[in-house]
C-alpha atoms as a PDB file:
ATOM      1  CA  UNK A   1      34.190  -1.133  -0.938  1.00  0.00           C
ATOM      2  CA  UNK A   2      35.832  -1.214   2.256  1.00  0.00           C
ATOM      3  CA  UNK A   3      34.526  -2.536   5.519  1.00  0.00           C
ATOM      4  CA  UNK A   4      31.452  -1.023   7.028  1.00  0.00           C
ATOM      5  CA  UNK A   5      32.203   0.332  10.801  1.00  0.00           C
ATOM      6  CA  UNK A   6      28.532   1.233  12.081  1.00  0.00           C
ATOM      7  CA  UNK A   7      27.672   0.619  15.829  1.00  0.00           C
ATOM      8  CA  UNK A   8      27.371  -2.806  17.190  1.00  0.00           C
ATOM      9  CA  UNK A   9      23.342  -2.510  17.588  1.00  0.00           C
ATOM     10  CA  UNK A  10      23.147  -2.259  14.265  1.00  0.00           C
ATOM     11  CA  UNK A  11      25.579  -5.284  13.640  1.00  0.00           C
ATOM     12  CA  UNK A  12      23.840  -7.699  15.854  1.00  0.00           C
ATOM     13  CA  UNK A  13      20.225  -5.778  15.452  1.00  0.00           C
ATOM     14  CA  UNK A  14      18.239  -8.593  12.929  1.00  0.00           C
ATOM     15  CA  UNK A  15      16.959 -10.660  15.648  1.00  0.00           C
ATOM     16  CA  UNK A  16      13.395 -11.086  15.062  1.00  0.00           C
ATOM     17  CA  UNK A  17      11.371 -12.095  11.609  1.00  0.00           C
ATOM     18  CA  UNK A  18       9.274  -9.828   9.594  1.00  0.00           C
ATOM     19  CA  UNK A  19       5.734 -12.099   9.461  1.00  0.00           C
ATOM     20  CA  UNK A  20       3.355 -11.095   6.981  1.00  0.00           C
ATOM     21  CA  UNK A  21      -0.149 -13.057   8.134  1.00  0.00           C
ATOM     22  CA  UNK A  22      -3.042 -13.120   5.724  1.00  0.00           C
ATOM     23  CA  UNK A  23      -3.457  -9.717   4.665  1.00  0.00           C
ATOM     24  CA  UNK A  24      -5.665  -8.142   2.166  1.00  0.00           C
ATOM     25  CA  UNK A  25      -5.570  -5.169   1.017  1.00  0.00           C
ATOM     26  CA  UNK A  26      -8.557  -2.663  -0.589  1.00  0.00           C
ATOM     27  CA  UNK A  27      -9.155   1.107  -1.612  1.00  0.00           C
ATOM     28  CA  UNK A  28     -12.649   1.849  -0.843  1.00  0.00           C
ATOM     29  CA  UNK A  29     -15.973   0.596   0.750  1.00  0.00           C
ATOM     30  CA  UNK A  30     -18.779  -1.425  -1.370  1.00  0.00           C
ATOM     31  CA  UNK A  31     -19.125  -2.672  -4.459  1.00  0.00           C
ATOM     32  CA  UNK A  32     -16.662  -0.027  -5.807  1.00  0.00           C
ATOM     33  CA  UNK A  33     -13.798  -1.408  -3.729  1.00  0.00           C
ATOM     34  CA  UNK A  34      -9.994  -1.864  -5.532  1.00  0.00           C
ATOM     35  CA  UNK A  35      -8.654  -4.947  -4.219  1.00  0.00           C
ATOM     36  CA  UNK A  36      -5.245  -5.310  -4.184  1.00  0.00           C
ATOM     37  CA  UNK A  37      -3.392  -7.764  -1.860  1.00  0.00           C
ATOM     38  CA  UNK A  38      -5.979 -11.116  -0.915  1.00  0.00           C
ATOM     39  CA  UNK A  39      -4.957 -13.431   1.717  1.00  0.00           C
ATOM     40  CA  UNK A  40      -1.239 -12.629   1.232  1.00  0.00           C
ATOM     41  CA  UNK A  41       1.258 -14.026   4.159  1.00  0.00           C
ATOM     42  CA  UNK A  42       5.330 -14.379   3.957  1.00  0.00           C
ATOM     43  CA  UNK A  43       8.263 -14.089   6.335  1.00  0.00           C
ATOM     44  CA  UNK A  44      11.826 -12.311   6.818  1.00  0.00           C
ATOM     45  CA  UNK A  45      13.775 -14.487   8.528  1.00  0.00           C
ATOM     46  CA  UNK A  46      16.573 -12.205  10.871  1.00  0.00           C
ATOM     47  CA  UNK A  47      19.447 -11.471   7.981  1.00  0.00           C
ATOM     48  CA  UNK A  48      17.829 -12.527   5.257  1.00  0.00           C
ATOM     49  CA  UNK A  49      17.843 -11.000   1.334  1.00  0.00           C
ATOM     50  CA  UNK A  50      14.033 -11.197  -0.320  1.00  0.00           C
ATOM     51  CA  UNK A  51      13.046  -9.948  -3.402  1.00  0.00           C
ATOM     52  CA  UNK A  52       9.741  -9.571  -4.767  1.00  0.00           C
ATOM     53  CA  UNK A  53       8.746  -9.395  -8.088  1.00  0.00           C
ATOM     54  CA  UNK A  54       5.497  -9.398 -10.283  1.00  0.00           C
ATOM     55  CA  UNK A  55       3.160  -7.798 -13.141  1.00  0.00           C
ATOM     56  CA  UNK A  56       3.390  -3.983 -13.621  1.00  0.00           C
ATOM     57  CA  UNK A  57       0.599  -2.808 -10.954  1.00  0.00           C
ATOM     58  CA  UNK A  58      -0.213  -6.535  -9.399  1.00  0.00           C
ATOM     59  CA  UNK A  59       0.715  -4.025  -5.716  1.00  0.00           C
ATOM     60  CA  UNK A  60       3.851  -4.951  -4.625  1.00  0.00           C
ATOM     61  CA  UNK A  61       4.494  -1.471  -4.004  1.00  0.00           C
ATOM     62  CA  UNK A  62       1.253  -1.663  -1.727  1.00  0.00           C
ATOM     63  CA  UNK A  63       2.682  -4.689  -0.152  1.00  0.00           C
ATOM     64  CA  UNK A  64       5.378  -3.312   0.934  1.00  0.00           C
ATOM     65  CA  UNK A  65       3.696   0.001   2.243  1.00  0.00           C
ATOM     66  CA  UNK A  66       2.293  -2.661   4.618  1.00  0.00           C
ATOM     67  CA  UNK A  67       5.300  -4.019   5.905  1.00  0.00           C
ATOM     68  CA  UNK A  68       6.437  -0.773   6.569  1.00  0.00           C
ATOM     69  CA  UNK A  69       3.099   0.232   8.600  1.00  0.00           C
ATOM     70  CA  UNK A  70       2.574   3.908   5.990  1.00  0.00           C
ATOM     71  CA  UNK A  71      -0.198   1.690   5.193  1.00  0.00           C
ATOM     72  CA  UNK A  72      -2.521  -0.674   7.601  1.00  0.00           C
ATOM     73  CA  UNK A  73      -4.085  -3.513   5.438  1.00  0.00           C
ATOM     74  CA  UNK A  74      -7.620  -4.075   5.215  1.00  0.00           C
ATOM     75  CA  UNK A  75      -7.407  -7.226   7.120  1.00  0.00           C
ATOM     76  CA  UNK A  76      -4.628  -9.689   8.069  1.00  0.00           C
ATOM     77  CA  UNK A  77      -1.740  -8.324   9.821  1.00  0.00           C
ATOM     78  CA  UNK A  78       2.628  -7.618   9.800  1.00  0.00           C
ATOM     79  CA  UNK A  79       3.875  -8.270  12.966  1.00  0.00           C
ATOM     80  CA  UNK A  80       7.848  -7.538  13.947  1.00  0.00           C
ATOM     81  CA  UNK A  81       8.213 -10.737  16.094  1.00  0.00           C
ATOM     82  CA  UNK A  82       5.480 -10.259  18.338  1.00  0.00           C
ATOM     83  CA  UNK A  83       4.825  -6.370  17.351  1.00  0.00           C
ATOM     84  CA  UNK A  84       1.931  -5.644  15.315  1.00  0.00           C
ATOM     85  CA  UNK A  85       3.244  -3.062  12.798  1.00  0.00           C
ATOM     86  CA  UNK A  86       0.434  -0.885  12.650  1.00  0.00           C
ATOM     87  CA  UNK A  87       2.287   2.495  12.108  1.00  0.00           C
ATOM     88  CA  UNK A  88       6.196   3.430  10.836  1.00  0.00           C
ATOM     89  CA  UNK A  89       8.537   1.893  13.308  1.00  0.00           C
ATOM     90  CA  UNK A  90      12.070   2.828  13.994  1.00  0.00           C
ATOM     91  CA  UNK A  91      13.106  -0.584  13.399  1.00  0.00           C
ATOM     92  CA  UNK A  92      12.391  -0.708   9.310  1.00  0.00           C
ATOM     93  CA  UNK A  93      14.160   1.568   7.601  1.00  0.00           C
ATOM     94  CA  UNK A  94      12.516   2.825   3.763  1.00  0.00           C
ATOM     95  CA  UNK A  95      14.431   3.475   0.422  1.00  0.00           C
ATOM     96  CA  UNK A  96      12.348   4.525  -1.613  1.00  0.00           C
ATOM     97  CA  UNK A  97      12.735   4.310  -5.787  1.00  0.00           C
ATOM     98  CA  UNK A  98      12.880   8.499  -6.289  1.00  0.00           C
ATOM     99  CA  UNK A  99      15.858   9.659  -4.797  1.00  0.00           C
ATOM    100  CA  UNK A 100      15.402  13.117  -6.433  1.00  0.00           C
ATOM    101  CA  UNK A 101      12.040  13.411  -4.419  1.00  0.00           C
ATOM    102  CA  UNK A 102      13.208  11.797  -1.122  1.00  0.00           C
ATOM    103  CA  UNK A 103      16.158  14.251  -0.596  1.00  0.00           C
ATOM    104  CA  UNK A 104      15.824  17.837  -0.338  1.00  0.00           C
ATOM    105  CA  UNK A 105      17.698  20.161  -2.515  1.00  0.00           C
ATOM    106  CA  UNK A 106      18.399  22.600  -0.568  1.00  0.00           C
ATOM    107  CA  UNK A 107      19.998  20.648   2.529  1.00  0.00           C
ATOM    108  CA  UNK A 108      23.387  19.583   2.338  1.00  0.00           C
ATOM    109  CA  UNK A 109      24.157  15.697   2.228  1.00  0.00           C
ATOM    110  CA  UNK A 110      24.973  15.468   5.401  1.00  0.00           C
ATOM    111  CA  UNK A 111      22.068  17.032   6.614  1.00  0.00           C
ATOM    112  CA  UNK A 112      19.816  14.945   4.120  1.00  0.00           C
ATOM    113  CA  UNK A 113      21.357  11.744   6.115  1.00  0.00           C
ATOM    114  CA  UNK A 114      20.307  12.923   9.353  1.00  0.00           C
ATOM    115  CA  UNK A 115      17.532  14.939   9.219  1.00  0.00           C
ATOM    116  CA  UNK A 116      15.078  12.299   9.776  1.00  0.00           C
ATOM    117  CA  UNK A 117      16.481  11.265  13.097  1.00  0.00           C
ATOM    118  CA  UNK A 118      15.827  14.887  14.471  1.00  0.00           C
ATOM    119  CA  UNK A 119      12.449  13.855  14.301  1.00  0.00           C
ATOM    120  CA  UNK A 120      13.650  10.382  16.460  1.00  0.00           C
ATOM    121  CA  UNK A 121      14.958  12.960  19.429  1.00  0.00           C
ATOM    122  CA  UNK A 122      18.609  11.806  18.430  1.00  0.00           C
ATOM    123  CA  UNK A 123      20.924  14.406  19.758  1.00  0.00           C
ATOM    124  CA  UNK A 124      22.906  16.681  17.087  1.00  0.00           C
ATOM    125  CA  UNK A 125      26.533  15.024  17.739  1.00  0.00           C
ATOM    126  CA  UNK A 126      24.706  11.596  17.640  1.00  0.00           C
ATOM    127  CA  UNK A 127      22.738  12.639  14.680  1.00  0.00           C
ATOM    128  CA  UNK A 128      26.430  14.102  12.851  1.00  0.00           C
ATOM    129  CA  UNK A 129      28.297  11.043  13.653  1.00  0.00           C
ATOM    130  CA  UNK A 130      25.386   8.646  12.245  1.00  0.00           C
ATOM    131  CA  UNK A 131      25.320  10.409   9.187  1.00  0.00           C
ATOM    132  CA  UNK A 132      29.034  10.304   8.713  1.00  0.00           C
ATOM    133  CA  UNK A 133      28.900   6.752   9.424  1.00  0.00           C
ATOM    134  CA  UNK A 134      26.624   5.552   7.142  1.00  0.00           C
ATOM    135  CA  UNK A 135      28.105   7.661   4.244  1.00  0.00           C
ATOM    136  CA  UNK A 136      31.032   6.155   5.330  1.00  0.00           C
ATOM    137  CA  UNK A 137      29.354   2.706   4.486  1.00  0.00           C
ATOM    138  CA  UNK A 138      28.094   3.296   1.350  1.00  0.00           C
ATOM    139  CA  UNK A 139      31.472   4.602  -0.318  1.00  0.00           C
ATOM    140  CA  UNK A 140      31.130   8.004  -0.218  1.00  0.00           C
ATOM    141  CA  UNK A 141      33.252   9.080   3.584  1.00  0.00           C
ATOM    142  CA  UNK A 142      34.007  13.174   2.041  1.00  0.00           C
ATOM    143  CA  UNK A 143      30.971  14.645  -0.177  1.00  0.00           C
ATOM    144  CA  UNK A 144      28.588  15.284   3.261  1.00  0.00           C
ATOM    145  CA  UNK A 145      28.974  18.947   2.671  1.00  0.00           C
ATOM    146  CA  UNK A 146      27.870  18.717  -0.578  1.00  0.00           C
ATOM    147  CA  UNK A 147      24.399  19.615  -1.885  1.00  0.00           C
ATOM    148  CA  UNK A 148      22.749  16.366  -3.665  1.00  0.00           C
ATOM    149  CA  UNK A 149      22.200  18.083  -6.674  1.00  0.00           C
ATOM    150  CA  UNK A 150      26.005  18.330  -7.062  1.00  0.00           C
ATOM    151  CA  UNK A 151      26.244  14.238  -7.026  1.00  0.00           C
ATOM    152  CA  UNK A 152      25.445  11.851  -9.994  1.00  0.00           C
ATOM    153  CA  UNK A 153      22.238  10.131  -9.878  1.00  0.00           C
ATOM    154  CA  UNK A 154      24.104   6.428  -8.720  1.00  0.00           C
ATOM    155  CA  UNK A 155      25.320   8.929  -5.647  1.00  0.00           C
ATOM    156  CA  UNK A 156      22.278  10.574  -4.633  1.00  0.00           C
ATOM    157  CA  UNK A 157      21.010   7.115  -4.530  1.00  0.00           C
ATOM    158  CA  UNK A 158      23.934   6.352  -2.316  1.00  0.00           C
ATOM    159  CA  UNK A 159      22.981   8.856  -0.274  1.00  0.00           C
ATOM    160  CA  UNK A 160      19.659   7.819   0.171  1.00  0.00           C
ATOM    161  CA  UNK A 161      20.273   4.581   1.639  1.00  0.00           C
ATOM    162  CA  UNK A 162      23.040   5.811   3.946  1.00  0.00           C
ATOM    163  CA  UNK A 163      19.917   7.481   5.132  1.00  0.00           C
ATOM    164  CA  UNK A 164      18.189   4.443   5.114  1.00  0.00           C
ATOM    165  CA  UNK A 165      21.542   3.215   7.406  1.00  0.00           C
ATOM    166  CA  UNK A 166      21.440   6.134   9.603  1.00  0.00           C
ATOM    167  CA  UNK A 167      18.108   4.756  11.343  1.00  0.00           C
ATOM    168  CA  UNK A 168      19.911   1.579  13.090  1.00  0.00           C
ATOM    169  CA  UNK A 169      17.341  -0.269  11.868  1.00  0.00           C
ATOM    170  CA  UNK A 170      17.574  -3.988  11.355  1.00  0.00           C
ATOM    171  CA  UNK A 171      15.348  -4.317   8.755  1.00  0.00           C
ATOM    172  CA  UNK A 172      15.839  -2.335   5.184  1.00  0.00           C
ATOM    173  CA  UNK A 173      12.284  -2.040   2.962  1.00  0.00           C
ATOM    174  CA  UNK A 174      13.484  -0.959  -0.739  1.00  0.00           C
ATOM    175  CA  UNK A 175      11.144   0.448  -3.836  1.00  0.00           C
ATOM    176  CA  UNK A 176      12.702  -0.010  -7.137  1.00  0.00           C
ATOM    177  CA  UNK A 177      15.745   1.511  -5.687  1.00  0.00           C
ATOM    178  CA  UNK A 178      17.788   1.215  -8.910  1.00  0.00           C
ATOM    179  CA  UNK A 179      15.227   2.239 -11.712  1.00  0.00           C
ATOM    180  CA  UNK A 180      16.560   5.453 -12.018  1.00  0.00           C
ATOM    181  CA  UNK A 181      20.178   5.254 -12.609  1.00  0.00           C
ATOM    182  CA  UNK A 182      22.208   3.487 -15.820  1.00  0.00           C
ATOM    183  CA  UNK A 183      23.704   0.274 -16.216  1.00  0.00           C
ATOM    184  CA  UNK A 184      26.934   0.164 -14.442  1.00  0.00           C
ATOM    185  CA  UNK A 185      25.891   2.513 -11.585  1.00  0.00           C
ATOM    186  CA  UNK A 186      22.633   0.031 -11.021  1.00  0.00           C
ATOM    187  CA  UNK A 187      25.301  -2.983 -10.878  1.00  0.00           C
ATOM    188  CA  UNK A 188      27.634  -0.875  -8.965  1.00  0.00           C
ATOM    189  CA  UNK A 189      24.470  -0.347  -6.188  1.00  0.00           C
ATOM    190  CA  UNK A 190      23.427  -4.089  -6.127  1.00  0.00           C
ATOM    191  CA  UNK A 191      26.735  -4.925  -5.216  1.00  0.00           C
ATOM    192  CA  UNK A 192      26.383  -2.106  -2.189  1.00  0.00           C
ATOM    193  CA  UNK A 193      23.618  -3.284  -0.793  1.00  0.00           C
ATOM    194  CA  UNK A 194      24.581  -7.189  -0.768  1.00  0.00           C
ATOM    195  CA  UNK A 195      27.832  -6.239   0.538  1.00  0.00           C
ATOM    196  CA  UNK A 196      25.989  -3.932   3.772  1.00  0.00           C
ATOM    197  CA  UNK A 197      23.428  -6.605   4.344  1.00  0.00           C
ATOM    198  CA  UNK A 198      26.176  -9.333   4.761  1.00  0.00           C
ATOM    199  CA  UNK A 199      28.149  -6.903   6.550  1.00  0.00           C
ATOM    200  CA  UNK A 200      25.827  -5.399   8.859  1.00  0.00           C
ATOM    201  CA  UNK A 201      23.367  -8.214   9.717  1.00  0.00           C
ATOM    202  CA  UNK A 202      20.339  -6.428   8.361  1.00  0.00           C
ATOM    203  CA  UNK A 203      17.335  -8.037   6.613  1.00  0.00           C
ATOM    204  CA  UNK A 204      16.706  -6.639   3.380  1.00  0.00           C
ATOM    205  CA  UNK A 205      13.034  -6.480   1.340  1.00  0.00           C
ATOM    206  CA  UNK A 206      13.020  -5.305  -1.986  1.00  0.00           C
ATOM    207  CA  UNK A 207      10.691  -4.855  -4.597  1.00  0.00           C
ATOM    208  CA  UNK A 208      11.960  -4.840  -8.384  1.00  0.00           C
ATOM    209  CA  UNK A 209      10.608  -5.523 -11.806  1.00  0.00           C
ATOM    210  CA  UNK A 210      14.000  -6.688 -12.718  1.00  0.00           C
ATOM    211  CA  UNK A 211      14.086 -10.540 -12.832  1.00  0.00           C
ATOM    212  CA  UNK A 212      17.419 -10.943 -13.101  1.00  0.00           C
ATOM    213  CA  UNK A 213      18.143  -8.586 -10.196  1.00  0.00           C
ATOM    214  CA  UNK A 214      15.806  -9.725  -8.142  1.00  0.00           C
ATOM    215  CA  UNK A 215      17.596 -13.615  -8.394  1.00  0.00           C
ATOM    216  CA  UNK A 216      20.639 -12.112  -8.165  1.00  0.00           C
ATOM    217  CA  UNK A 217      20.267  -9.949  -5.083  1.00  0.00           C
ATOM    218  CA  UNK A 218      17.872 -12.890  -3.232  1.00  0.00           C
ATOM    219  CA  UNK A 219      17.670 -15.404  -1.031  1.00  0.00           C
ATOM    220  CA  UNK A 220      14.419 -16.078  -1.889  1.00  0.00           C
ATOM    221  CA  UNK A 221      12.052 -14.823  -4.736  1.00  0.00           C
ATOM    222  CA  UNK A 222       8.431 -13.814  -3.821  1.00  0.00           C
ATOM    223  CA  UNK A 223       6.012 -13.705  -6.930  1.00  0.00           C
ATOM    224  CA  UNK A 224       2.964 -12.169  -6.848  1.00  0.00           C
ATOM    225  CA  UNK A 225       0.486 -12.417  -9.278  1.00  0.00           C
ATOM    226  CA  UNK A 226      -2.993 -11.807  -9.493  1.00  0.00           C
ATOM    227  CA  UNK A 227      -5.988  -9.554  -9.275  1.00  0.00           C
ATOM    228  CA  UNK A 228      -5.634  -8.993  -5.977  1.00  0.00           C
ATOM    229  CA  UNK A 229      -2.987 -10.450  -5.892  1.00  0.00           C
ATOM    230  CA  UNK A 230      -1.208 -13.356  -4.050  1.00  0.00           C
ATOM    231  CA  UNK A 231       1.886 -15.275  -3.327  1.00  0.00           C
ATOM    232  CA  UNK A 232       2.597 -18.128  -6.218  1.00  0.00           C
ATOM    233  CA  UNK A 233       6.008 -18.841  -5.800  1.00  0.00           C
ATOM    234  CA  UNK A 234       8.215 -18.582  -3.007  1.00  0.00           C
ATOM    235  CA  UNK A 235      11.455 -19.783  -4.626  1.00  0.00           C
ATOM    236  CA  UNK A 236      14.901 -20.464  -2.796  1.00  0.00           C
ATOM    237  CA  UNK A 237      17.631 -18.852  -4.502  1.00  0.00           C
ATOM    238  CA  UNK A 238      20.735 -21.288  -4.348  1.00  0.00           C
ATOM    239  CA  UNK A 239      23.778 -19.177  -5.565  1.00  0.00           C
ATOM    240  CA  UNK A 240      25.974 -18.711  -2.408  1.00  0.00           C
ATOM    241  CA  UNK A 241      26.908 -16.236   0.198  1.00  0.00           C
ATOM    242  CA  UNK A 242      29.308 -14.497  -2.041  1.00  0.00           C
ATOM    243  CA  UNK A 243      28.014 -13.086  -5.367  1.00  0.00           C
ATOM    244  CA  UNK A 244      29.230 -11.383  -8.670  1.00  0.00           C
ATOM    245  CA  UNK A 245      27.891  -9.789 -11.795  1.00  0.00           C
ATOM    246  CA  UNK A 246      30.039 -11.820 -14.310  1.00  0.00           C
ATOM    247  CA  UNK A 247      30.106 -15.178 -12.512  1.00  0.00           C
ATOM    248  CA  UNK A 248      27.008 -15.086 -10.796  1.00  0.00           C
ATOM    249  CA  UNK A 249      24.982 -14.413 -13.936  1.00  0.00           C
ATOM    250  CA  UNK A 250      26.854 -16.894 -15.859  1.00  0.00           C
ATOM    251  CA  UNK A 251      26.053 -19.620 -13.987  1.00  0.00           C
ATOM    252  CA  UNK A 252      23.581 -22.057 -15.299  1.00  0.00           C
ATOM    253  CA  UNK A 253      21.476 -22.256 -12.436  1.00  0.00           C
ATOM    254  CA  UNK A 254      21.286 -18.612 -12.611  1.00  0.00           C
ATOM    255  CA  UNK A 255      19.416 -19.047 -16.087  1.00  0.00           C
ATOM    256  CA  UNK A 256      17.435 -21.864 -14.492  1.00  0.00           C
ATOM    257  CA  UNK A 257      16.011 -19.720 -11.762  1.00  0.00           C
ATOM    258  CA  UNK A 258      15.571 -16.409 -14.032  1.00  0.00           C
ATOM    259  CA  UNK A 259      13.100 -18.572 -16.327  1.00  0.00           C
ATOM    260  CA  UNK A 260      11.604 -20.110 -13.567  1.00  0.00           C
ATOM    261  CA  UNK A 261      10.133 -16.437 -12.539  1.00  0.00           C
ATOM    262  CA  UNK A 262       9.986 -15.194 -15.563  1.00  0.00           C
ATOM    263  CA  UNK A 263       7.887 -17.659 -17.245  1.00  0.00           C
ATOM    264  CA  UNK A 264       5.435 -17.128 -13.947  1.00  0.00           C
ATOM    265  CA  UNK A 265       5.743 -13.216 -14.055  1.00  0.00           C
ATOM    266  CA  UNK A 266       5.390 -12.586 -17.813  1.00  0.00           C
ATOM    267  CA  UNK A 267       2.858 -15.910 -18.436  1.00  0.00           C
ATOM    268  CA  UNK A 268       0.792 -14.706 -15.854  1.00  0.00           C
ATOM    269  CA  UNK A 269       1.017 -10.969 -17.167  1.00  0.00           C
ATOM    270  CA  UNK A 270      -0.269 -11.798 -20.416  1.00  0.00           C
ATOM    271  CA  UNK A 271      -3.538 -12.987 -19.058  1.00  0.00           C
ATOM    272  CA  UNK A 272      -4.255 -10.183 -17.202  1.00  0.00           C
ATOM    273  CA  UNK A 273      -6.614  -7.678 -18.681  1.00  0.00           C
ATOM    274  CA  UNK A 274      -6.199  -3.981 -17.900  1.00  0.00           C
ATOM    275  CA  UNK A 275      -7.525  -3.098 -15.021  1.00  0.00           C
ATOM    276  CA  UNK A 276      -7.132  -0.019 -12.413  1.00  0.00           C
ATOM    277  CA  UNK A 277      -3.061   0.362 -11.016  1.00  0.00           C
ATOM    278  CA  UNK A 278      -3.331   1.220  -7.699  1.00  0.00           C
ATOM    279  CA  UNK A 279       0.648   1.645  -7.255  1.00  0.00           C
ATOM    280  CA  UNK A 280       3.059   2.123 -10.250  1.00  0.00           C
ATOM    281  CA  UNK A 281       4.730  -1.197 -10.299  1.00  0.00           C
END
């Protein structure tokens, strides 16, 4: 991929941690409360890659509904620097993990990318020349006038996190953004997004069941576990700036890491009886 060319406030935008401070997390009132999240607290240092993994339905996908204020915690709070996040902000941008439900069929790609800043009062030409910039960035500069149903499923996903791009925002909240496309299209898309984080300067959240994407995508590795569930590792990922899929994965400190969180994701799993999933993974 090229070099990204998006505006300098973008560039220079990830000035501020994402704080996570003791929050819980339940659906209901009483003694039939679901509770998901208990006494959970982390931080997103300006620039930085985390990944968080865990147990089919421990609530990551809750958690980070949190940090991206669609959902308020039951106590505890997410604060940009000193800004309670409380409600969506136009400084966290969301990608979420079904690209066939997050862009409309009947809009052309273009107009998928920018739509959602029409709703920001961004002027059309501004809203046009976002759009083509961030499709720029994610390797596809010449299919805006086509309809996303015409793409392949690694390009619709493309397309959603140009949108994603389009918002300026320094900080970039992802669901399981690769579950839905093969093999070499999911490597293809890892490689994307580590590339536009180290090129643009943005922070980068994301939530995966994949161990071995998650510590190869991170700077750190968040582990939840838990019912609610909590932080139990917080794991530094010591690979380098510059990462790739043969190399990278090869390397023995790759394995090292990768049993590390799998022994505490899957040893943890198998104690945990079936219970209510509040979110799907």
């Amino acid at each position: 991929m090229g070099s990204v060319e998006m505006s300098t406030s973008v560039r220079h935008a990830g000035t501020v941690a994402l704080v996570v401070d003791g929050i819980s997390k339940a659906f209901g009132q009483g003694p039939g409360a679901h509770s998901v999240l208990r006494d959970l607290s982390l931080r997103v240092e300006p620039g930085e890659f985390v990944c968080i993994v865990g147990p089919s339905g421990v609530g990551k996908t809750t958690l980070l509904r949190c940090l991206s204020g669609l959902l308020r915690p039951t106590s505890g709070s997410v604060r940009l620097g000193d800004t309670e996040v409380s409600e969506p902000r136009a400084e966290i941008a969301v990608v979420f993990q079904d690209y066939r439900g997050s862009l409309m069929p009947w809009m052309r790609v273009r107009e998928n990318v920018a739509f959602p800043l029409e709703g920001m009062g961004v002027k059309r030409a501004e809203r046009r020349d976002r759009a083509e910039q961030s499709l720029a960035a994610v390797g596809l500069p010449e299919v805006g006038d086509q309809y996303p149903w015409q793409l392949s499923g690694g390009m619709q996903q493309r397309v959603a996190i140009a949108r994603g791009l389009a918002y300026n925002a320094p900080i970039l909240l992802m669901d399981e953004p690769f579950g839905s496309v093969d093999a070499q299209a999911r490597f293809e898309l890892e490689d994307l997004v580590l590339a536009l984080r180290r090129q643009l300067g943005i922070s980068v959240v994301l939530v995966t069941h994949d161990i071995d994407e998650a510590v190869y995508l991170g700077d750190r590795v968040i582990v939840l576990a838990g019912k609610p569930a909590a932080v139990v590792d917080n794991l530094e990922i010591d690979l380098g700036v510059e990462r790739d899929q043969f190399s990278t994965r090869g390397d023995r400190r790759f394995a090292t890491l990768r049993s590390r969180v799998f022994s505490e994701v899957c040893g943890v799993a198998a104690q945990q009886p079936a219970g209510r999933g509040e979110e799907r993974a």
